[in-house]
Protein backbone atom coordinates (compact mmCIF):
# COMPACT_ATOMS: atom_id res chain seq x y z
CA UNK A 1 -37.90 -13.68 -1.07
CA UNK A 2 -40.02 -11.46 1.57
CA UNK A 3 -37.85 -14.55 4.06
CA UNK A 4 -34.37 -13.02 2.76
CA UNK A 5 -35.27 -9.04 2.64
CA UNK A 6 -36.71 -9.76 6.24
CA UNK A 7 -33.68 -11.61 7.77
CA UNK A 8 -30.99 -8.53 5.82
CA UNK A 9 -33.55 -6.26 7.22
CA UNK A 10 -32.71 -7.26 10.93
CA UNK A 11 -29.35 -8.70 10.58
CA UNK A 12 -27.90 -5.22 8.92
CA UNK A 13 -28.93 -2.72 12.30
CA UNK A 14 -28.52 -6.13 14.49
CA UNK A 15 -24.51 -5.33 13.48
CA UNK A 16 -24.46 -1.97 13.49
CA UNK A 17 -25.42 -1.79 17.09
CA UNK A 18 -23.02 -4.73 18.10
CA UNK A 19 -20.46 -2.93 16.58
CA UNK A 20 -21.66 0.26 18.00
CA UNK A 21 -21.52 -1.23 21.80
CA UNK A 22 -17.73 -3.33 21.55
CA UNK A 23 -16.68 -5.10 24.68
CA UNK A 24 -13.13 -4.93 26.69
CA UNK A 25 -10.17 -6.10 24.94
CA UNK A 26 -8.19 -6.38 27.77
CA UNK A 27 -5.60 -6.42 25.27
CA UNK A 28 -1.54 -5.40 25.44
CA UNK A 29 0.58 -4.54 22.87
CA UNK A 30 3.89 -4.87 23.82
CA UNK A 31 6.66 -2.39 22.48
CA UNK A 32 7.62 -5.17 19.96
CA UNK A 33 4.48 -4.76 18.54
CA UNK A 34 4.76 -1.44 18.24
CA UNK A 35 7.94 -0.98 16.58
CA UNK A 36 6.81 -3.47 14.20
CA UNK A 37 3.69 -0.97 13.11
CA UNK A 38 6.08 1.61 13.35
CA UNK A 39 8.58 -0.46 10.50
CA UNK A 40 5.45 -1.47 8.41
CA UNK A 41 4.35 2.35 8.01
CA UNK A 42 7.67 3.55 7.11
CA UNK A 43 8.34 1.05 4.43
CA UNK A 44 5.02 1.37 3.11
CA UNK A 45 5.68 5.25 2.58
CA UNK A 46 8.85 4.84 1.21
CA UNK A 47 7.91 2.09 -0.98
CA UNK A 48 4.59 4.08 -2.23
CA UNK A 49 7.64 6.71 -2.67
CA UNK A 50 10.24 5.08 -4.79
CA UNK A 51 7.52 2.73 -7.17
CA UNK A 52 6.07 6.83 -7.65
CA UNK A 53 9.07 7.59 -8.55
CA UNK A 54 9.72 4.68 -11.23
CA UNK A 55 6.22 5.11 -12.49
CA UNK A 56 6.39 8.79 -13.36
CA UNK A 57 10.55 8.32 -14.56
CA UNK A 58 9.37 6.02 -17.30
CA UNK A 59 5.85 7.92 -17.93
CA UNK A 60 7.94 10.81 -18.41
CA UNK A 61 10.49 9.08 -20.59
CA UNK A 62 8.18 7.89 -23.23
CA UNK A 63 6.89 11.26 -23.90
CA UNK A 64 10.45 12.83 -24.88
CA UNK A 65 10.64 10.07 -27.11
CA UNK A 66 13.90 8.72 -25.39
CA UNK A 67 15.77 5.65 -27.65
CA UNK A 68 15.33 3.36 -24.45
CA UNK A 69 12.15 4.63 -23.18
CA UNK A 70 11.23 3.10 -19.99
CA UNK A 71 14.16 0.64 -19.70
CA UNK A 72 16.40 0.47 -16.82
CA UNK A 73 19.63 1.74 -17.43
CA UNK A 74 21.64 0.48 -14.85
CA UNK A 75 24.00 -1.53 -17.26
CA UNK A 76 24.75 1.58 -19.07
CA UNK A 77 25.32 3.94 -15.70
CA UNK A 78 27.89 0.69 -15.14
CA UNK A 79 30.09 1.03 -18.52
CA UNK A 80 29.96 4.69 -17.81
CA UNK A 81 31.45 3.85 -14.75
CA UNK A 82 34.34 1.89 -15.85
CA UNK A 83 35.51 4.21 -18.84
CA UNK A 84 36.13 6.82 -16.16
């Protein structure tokens, strides 16, 4: 046991200073790349948006005690569509 608390004991600052001192990447990103980051953010924010959105629609709708609480609707926007 003292062989374990020993070995965390100099492994733990042992990575905290490699990470501390990083070498050169020498790295490029091209503008492909980042577009693609670009792409990834926005959907992410818009799909964080929209499943929001659906979340607090059918929190919302079980609380006024609606007769299809929750459901999706989209068959019945579609025959209110057609009667018109």
């Amino acid at each position: 046991m003292k062989r374990v608390k020993a070995s965390v004991a100099f492994l733990i600052p042992l990575g905290f200073v490699l990470l501390a001192c990083p070498a050169p990447a020498l790295a490029y990103i091209d503008p492909g790349t980042g577009s693609l980051l670009v792409q990834l953010l926005i959907a992410s924010i818009l799909g964080a948006i929209f499943a929001l959105k659906r979340f607090w629609t059918r929190l919302f709708a079980v609380f006024k005690n609606k007769p299809n609480a929750g459901k999706d609707d989209s068959k019945q926007r579609h025959n209110d569509s057609k009667r018109q």
